[in-house]
PDB file of N, CA and C in Angstrom:
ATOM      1  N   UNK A   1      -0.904  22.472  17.489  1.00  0.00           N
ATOM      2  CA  UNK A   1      -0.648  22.123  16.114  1.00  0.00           C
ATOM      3  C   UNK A   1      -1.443  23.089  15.233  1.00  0.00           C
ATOM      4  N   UNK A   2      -0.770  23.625  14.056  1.00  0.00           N
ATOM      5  CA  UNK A   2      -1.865  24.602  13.494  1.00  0.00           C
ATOM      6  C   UNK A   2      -2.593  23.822  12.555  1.00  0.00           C
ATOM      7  N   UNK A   3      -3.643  24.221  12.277  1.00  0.00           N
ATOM      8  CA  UNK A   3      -4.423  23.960  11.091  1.00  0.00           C
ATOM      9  C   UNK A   3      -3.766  23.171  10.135  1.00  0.00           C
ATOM     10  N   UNK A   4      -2.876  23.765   9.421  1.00  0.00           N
ATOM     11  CA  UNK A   4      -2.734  23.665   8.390  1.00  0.00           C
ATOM     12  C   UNK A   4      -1.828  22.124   8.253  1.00  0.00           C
ATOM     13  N   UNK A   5      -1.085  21.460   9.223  1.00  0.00           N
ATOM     14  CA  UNK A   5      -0.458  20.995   9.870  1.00  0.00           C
ATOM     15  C   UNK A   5      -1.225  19.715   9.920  1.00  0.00           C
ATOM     16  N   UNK A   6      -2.413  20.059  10.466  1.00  0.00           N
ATOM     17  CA  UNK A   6      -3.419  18.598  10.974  1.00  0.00           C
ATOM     18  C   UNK A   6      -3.855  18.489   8.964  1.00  0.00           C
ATOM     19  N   UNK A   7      -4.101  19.328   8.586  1.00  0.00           N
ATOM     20  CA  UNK A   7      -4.985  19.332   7.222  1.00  0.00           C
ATOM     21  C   UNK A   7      -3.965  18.188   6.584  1.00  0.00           C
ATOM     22  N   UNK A   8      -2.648  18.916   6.508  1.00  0.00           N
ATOM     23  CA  UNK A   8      -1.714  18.008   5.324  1.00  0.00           C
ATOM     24  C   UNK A   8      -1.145  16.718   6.206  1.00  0.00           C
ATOM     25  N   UNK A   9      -1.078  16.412   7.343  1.00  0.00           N
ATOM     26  CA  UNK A   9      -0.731  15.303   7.945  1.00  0.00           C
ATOM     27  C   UNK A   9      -2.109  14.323   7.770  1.00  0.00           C
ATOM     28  N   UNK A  10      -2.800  14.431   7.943  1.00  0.00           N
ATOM     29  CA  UNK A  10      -4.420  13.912   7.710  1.00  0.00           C
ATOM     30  C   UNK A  10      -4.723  13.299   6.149  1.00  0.00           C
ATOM     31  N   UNK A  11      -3.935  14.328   5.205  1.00  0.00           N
ATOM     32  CA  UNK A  11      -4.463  13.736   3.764  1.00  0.00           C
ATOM     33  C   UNK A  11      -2.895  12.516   3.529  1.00  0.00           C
ATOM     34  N   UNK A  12      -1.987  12.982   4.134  1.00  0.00           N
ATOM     35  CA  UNK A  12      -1.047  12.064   4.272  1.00  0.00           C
ATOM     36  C   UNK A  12      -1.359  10.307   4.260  1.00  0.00           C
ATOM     37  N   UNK A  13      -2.312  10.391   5.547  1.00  0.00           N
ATOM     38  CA  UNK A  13      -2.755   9.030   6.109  1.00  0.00           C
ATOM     39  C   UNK A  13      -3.403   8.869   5.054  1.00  0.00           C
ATOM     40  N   UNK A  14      -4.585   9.755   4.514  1.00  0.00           N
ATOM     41  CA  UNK A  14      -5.241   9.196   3.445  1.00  0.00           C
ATOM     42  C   UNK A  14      -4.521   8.295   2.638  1.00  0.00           C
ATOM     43  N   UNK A  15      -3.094   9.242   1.895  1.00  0.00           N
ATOM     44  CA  UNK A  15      -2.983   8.242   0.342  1.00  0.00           C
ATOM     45  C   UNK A  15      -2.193   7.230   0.550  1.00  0.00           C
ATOM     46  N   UNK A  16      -1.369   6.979   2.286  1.00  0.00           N
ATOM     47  CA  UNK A  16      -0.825   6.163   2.531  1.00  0.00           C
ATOM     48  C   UNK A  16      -1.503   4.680   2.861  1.00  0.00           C
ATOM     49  N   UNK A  17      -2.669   5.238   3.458  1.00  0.00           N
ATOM     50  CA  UNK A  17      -3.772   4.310   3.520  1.00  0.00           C
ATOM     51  C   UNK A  17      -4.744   3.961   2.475  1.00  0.00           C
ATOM     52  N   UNK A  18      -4.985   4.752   1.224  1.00  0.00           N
ATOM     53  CA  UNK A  18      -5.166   4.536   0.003  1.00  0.00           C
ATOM     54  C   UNK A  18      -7.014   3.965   0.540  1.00  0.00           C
ATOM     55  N   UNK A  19      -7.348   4.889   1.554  1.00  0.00           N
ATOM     56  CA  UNK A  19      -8.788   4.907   1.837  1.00  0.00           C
ATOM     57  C   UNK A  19      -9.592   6.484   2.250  1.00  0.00           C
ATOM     58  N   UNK A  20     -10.594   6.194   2.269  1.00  0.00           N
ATOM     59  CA  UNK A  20     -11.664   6.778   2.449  1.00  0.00           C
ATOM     60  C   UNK A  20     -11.873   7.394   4.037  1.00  0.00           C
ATOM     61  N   UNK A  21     -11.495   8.211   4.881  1.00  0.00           N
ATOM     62  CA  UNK A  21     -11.329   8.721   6.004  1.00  0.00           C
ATOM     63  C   UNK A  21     -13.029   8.788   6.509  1.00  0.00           C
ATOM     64  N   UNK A  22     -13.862   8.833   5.351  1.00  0.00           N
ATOM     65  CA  UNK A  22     -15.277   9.118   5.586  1.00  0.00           C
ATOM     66  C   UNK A  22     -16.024   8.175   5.994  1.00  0.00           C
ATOM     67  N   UNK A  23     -15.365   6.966   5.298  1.00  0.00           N
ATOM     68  CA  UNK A  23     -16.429   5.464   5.113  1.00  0.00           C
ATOM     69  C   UNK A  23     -15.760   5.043   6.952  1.00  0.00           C
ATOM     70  N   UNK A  24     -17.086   4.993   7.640  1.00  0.00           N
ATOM     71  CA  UNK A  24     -17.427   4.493   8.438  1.00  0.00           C
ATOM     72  C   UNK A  24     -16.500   3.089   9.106  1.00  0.00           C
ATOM     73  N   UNK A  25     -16.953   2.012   7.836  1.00  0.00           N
ATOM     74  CA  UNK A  25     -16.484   0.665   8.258  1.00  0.00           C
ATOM     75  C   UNK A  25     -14.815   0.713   7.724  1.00  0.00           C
ATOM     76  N   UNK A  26     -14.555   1.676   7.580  1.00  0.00           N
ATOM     77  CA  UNK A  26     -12.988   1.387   7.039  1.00  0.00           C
ATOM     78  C   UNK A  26     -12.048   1.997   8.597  1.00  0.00           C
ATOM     79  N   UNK A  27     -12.898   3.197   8.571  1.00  0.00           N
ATOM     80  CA  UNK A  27     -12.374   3.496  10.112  1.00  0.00           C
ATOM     81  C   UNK A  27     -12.196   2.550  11.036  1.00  0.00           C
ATOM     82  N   UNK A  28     -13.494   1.999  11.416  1.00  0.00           N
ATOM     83  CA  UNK A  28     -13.630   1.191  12.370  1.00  0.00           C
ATOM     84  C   UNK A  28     -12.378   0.462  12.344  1.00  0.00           C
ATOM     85  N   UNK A  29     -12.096  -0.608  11.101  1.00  0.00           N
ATOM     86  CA  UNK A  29     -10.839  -1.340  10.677  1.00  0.00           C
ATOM     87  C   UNK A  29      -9.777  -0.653  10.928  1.00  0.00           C
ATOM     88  N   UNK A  30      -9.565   0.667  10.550  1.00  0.00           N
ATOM     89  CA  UNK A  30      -8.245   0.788  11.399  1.00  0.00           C
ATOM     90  C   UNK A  30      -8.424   0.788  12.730  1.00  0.00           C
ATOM     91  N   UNK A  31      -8.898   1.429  13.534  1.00  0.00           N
ATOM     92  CA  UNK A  31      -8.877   1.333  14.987  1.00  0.00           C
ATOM     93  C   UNK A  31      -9.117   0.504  15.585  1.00  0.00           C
ATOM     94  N   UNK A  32      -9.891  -0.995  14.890  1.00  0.00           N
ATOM     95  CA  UNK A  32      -8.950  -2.232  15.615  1.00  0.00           C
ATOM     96  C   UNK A  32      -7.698  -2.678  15.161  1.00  0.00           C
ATOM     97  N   UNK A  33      -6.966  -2.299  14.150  1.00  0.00           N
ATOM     98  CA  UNK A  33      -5.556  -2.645  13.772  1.00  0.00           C
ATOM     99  C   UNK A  33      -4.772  -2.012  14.638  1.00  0.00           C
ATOM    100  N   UNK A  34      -4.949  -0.716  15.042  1.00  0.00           N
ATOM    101  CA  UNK A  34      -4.170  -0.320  15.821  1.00  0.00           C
ATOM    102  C   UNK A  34      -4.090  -0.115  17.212  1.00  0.00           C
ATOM    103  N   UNK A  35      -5.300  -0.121  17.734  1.00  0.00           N
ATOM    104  CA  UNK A  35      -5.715  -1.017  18.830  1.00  0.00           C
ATOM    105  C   UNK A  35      -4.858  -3.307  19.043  1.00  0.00           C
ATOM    106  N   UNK A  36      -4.871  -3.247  18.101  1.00  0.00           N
ATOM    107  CA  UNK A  36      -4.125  -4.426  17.797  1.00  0.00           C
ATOM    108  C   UNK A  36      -2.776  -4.442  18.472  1.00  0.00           C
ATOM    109  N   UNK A  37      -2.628  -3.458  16.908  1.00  0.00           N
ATOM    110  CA  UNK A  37      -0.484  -3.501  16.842  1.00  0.00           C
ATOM    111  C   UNK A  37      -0.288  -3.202  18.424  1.00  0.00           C
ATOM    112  N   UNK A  38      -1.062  -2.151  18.849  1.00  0.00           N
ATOM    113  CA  UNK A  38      -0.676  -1.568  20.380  1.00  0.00           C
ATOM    114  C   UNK A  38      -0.601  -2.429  21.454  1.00  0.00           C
ATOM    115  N   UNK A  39      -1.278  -3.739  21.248  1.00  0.00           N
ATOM    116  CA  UNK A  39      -1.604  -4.798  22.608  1.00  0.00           C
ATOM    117  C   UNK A  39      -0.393  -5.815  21.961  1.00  0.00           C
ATOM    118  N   UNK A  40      -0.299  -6.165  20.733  1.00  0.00           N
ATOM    119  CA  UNK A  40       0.717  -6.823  20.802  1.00  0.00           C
ATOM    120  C   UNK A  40       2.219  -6.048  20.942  1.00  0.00           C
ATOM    121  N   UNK A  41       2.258  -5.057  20.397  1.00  0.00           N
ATOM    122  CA  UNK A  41       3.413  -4.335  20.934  1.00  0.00           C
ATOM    123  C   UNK A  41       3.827  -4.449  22.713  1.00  0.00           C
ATOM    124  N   UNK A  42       2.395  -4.048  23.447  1.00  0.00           N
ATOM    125  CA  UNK A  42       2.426  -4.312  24.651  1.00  0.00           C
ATOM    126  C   UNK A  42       3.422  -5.751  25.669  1.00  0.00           C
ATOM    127  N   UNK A  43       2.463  -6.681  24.475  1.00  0.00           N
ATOM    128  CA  UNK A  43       3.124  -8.403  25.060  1.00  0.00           C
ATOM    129  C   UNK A  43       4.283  -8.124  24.353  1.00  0.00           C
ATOM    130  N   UNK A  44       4.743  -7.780  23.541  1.00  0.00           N
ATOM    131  CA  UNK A  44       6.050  -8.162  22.577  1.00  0.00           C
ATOM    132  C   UNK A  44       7.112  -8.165  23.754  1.00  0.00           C
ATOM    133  N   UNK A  45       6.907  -6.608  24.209  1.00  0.00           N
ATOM    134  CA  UNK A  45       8.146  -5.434  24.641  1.00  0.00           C
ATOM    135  C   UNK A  45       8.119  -6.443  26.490  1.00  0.00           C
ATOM    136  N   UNK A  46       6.663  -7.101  26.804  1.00  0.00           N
ATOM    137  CA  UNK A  46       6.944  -7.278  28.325  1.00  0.00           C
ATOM    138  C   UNK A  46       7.542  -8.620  28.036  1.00  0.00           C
ATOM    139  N   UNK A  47       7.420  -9.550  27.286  1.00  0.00           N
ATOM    140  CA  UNK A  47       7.816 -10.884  26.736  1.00  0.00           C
ATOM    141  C   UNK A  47       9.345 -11.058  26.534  1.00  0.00           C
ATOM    142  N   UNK A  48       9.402 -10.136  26.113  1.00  0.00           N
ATOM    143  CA  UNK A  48      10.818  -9.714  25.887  1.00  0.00           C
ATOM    144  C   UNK A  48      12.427  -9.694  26.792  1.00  0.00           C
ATOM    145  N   UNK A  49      11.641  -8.725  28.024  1.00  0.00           N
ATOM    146  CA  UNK A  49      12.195  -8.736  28.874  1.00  0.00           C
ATOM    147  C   UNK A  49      11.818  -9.040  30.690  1.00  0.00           C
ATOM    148  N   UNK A  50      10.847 -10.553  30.308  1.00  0.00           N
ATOM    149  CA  UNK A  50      10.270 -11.128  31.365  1.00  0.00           C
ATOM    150  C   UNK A  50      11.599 -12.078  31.666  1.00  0.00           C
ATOM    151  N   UNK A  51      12.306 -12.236  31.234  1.00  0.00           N
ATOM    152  CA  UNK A  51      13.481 -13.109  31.720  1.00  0.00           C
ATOM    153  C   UNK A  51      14.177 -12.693  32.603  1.00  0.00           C
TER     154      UNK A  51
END
């Protein structure tokens, strides 16, 4: 991926996320949200088709 690529995909998340990439405890919060979505995605998709 070049540079320039990670730079503008990166400020992306920023204004979509309408946070602070720096602040510590905001991070953290996403990476249990998406750590989250990912485990329930997990059960969703096996729940799904456990029948």
């Amino acid at each position: 991926m070049h540079r320039n690529t990670l730079i503008y995909r990166i400020e992306k998340i920023k204004e979509i996320l309408k946070t602070d990439l720096k602040n510590y405890e905001e991070l953290l919060l996403i990476q249990l949200a998406l750590r989250i979505y990912r485990l329930l995605g997990k059960f969703l998709y096996h729940d799904e088709f456990a029948d």
